[in-house]
Protein backbone atom coordinates (compact mmCIF):
# COMPACT_ATOMS: atom_id res chain seq x y z
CA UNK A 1 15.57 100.86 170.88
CA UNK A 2 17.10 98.61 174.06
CA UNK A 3 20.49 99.16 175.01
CA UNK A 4 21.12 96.09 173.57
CA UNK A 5 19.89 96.40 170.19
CA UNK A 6 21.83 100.29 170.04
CA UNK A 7 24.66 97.85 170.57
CA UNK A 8 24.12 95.42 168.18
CA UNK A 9 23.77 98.61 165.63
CA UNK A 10 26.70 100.02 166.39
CA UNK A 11 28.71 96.46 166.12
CA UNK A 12 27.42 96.36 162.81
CA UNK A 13 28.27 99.97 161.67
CA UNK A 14 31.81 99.44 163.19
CA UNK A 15 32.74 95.92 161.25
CA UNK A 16 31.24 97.94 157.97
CA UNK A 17 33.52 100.92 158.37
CA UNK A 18 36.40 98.28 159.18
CA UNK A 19 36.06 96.39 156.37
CA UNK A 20 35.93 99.22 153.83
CA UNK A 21 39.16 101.50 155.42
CA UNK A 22 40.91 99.15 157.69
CA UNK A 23 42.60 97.73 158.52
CA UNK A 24 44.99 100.63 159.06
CA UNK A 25 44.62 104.08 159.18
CA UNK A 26 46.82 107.47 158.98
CA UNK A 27 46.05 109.93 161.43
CA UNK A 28 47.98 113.56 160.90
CA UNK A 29 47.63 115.78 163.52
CA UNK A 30 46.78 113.03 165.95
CA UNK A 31 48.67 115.03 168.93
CA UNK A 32 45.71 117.48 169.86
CA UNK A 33 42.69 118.89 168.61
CA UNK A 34 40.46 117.21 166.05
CA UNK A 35 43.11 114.74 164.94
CA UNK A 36 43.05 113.27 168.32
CA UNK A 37 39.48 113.03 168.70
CA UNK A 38 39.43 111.28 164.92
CA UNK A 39 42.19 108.83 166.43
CA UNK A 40 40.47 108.11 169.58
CA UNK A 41 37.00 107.36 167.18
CA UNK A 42 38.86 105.27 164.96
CA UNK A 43 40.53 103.42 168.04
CA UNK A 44 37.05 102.27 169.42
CA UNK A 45 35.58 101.03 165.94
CA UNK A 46 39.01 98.86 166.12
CA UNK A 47 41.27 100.29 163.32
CA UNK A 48 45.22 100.07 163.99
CA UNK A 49 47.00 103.52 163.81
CA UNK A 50 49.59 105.37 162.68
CA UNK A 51 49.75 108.25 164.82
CA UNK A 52 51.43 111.31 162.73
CA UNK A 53 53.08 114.98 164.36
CA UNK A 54 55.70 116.46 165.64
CA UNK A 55 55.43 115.93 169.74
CA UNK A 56 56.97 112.10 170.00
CA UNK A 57 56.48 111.96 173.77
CA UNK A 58 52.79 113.03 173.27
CA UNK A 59 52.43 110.32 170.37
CA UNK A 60 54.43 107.66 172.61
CA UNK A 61 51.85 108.42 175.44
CA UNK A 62 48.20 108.03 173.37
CA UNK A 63 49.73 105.11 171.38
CA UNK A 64 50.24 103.35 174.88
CA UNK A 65 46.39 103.89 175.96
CA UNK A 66 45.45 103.36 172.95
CA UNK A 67 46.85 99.69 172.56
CA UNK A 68 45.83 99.02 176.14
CA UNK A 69 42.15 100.02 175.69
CA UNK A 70 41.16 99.09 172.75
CA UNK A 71 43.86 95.89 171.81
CA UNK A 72 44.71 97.85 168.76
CA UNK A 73 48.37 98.32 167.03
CA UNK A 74 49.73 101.74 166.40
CA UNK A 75 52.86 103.23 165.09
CA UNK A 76 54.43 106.62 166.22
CA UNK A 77 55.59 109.02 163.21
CA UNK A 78 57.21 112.13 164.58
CA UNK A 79 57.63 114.47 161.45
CA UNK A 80 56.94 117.97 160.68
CA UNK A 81 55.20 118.08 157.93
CA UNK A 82 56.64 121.56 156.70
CA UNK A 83 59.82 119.85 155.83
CA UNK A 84 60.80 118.45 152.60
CA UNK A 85 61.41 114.70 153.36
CA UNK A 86 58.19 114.69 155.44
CA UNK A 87 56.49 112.54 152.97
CA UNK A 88 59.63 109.98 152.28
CA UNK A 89 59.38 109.24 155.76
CA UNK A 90 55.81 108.92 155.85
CA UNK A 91 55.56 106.65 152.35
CA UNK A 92 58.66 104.52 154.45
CA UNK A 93 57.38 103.72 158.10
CA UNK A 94 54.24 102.74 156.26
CA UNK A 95 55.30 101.07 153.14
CA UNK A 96 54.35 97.83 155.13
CA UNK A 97 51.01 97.93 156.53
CA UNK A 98 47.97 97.80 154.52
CA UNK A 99 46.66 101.22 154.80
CA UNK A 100 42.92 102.26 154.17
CA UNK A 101 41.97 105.26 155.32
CA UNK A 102 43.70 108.64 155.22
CA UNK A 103 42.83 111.57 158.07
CA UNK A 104 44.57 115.02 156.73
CA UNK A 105 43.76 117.09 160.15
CA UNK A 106 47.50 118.45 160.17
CA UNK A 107 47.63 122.30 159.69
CA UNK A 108 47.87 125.47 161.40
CA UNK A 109 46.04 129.44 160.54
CA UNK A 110 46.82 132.56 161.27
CA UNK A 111 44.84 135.81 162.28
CA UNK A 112 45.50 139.62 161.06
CA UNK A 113 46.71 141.83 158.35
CA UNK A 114 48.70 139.79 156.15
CA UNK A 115 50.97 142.93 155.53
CA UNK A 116 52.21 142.61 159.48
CA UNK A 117 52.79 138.45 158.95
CA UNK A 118 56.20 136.82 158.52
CA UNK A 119 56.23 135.65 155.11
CA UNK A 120 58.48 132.66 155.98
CA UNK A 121 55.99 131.39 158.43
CA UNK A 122 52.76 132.38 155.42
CA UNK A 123 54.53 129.91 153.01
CA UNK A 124 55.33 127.58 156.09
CA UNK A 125 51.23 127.78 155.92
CA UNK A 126 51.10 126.54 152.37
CA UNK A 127 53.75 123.93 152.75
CA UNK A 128 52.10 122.19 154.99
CA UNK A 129 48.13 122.78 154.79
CA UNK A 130 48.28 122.58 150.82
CA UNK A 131 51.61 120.66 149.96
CA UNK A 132 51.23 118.10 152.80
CA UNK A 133 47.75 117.62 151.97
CA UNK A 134 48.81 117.11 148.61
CA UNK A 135 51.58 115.22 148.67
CA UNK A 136 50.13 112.39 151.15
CA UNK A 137 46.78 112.10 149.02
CA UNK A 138 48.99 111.54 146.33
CA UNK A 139 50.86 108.38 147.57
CA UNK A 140 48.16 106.80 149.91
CA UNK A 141 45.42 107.49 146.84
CA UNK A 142 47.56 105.69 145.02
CA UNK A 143 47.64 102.92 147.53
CA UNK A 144 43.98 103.03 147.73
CA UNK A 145 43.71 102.85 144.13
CA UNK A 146 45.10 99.61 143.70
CA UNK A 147 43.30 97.69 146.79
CA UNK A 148 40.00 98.62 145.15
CA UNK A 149 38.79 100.70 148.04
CA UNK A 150 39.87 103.22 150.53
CA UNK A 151 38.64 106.48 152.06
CA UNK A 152 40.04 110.10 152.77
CA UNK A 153 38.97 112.82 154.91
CA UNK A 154 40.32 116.47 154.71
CA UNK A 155 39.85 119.43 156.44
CA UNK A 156 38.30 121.95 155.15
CA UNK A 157 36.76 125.08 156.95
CA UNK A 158 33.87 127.58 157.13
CA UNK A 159 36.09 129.77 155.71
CA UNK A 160 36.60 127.65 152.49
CA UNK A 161 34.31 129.34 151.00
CA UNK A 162 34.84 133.16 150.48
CA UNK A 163 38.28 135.24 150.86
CA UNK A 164 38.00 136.24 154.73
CA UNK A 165 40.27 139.56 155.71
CA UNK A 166 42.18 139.27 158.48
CA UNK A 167 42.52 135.94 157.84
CA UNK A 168 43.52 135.89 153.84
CA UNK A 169 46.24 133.25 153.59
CA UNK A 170 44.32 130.69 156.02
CA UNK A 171 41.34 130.69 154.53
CA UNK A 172 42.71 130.21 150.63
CA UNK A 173 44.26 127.11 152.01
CA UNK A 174 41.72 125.64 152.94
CA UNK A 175 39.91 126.93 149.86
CA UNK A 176 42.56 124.92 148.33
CA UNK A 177 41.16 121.90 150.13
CA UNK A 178 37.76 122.45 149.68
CA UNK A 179 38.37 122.77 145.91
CA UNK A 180 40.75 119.55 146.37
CA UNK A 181 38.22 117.63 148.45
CA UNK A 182 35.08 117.82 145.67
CA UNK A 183 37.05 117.17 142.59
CA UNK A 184 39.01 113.96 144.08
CA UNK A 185 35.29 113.14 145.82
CA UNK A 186 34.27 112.13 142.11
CA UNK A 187 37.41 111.24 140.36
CA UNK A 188 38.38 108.57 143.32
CA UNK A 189 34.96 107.32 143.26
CA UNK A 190 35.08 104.87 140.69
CA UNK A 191 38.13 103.42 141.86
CA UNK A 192 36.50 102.78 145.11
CA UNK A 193 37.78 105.42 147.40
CA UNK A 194 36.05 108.07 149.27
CA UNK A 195 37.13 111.35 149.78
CA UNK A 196 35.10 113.68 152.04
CA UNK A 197 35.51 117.44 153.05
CA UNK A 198 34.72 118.22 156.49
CA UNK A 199 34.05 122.40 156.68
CA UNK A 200 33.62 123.38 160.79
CA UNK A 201 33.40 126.84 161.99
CA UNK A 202 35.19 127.81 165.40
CA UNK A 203 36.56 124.72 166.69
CA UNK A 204 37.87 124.57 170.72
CA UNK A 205 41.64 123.83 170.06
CA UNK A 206 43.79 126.67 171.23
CA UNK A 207 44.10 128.00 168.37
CA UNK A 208 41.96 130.78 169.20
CA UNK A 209 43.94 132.27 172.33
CA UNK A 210 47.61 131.38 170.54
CA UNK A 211 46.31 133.05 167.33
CA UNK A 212 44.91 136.88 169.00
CA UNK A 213 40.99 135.82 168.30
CA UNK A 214 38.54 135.37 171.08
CA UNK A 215 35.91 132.85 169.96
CA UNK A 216 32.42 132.86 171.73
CA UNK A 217 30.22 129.75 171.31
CA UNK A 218 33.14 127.26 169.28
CA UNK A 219 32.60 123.39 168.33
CA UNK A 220 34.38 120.73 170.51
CA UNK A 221 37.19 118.51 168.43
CA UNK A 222 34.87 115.39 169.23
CA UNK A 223 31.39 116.92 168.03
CA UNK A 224 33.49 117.45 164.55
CA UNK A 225 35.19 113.85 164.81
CA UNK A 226 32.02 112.00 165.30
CA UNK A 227 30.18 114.07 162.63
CA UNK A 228 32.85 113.69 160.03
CA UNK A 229 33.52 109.86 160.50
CA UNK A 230 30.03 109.57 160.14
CA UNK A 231 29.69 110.62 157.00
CA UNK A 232 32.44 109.47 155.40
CA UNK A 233 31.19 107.35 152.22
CA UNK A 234 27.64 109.29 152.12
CA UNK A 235 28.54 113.02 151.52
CA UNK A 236 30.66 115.65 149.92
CA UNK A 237 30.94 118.27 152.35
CA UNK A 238 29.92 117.50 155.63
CA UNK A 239 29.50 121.18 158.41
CA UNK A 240 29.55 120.10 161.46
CA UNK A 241 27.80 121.60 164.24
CA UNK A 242 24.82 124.01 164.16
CA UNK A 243 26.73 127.15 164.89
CA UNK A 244 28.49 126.02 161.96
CA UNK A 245 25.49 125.44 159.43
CA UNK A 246 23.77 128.24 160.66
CA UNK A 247 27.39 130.37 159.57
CA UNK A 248 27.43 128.80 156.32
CA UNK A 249 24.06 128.92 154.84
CA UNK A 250 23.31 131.95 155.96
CA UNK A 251 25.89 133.61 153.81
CA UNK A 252 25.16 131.66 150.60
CA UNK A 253 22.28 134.15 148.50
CA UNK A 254 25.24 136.43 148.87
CA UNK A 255 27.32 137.37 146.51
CA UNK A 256 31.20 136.36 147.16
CA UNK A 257 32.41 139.84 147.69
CA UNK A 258 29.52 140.46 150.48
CA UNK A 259 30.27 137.66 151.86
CA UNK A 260 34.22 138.32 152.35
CA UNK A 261 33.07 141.79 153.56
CA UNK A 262 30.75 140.17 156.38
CA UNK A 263 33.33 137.72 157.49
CA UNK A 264 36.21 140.86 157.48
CA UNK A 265 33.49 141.60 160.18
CA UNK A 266 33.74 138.59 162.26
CA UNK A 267 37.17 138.63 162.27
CA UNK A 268 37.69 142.05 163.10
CA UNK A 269 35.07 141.16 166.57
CA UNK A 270 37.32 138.38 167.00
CA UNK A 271 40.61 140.33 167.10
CA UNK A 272 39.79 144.11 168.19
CA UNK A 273 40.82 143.08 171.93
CA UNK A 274 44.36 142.53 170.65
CA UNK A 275 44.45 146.55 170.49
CA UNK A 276 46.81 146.09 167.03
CA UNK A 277 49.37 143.83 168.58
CA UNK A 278 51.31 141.58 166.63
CA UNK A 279 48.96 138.77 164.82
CA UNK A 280 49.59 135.33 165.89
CA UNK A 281 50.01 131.81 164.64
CA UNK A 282 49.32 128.80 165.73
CA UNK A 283 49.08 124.89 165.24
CA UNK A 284 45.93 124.22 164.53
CA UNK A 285 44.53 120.67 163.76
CA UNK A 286 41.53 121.97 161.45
């Protein structure tokens, strides 16, 4: 194929995905990490944005290059969503633009014993990877709903899908998702809306270093972006990366409790240089 026609292709693919989730989407997350790299994506196929986190000057900053590279609109949101009126202030600095396309990459994880974790900052975890997740599919679904056609992308993980020690509360949340992701995936389609799960292993965010865990050969935020948006409308689940699929499929003939003993493995390789210090926590946009 010429460079030409590759052009032509991709013209074509990026007025498709326009017309069925633009004109505007929601971006949490959008500061670092994978929800950059899906804002930056969406940017270039010529979606407006609404950049959401908590880092204003960041936001102020990509919303800038953004507009000036790509002749897009955006809108800055600086909210945590851990608080309560997180969502009231999303629903209002949208409430006018004609939203149609929902990335959930806001969250954060943890590693270590869940005994030695502060249990404010565990069900600061569930506010805001499970209540946040819930709470915005709730209102823009709704939007989506009633426009005939929409889409929605959450973040799910490769540890989704067994209990993983050393990293118990993180991985039910996005459990949570997962579980989330696959039912709304066939209630929202006939109402025109897709909703798609994206489930990466090790991602290179900073979580790793922030969090205690050393992480070996880890996915780049863009490899998962592009995968993701790509399959957005065609699939379920979508595991990006090889190091990710390889993870994942390798542990399915196993039972669930094997498989939550051979990730309590991982972990522990991940962690042992931390020599039992304190566990950390950190943003994390997957």
């Amino acid at each position: 194929m010429t460079d030409r026609s590759a052009n032509a292709v991709r013209t074509r693919r990026q007025e498709r995905f326009r017309a069925r989730y633009g004109p505007w989407a929601v971006v949490t997350g959008a500061s670092d990490g994978i929800g950059r790299e899906m804002a930056l994506r969406l940017a270039a196929a010529g979606l407006n944005l609404v950049l959401v986190a908590r880092r204003r000057p960041v936001l102020d900053g990509m919303a800038a290059e953004l507009r000036t590279r790509h002749r897009i609109e955006t809108r800055v949101l600086d909210v945590d969503l851990a608080n309560g009126d997180a969502m009231a202030a999303i629903e209002a600095g949208t409430r006018d633009l004609d939203v149609g396309l929902l990335i959930a990459a806001a969250g954060f994880g943890s590693s270590g014993p869940l005994l030695d974790a502060p249990l404010d900052r565990e069900l600061e975890m569930l506010r805001v990877n499970c209540g946040a997740v819930l709470g915005l599919i709730s209102r823009f679904g709704r939007r989506f709903a009633e426009r005939g056609h929409g889409g929605v992308v959450l973040m799910s993980s490769l540890v989704a899908f067994q209990g993983v020690p050393l990293s118990a509360n993180y991985a039910a949340t996005k459990a949570y998702v997962q579980s989330l992701a696959e039912a709304l995936h066939v209630e929202f389609a006939p109402l025109g809306v897709d909703v798609l799960a994206s489930a990466p292993g090790p991602v290179r965010s900073g979580f790793a270093s922030r969090a205690g865990m050393r992480m070996g050969a880890a996915l780049e935020p863009a490899t998962v972006a592009r995968a993701t948006l790509d399959a957005l409308g065609r699939r379920t689940t979508v595991v990006p990366g090889l190091l990710s699929k390889v993870l994942t499929y390798s542990l399915v003939p196993l039972p669930r409790w094997a498989r939550a003993r051979v990730m309590g493995r991982v972990m522990r390789g991940m962690t042992k240089h931390a020599h039992g210090t304190p566990r950390g926590t950190d943003p994390k946009p997957a």
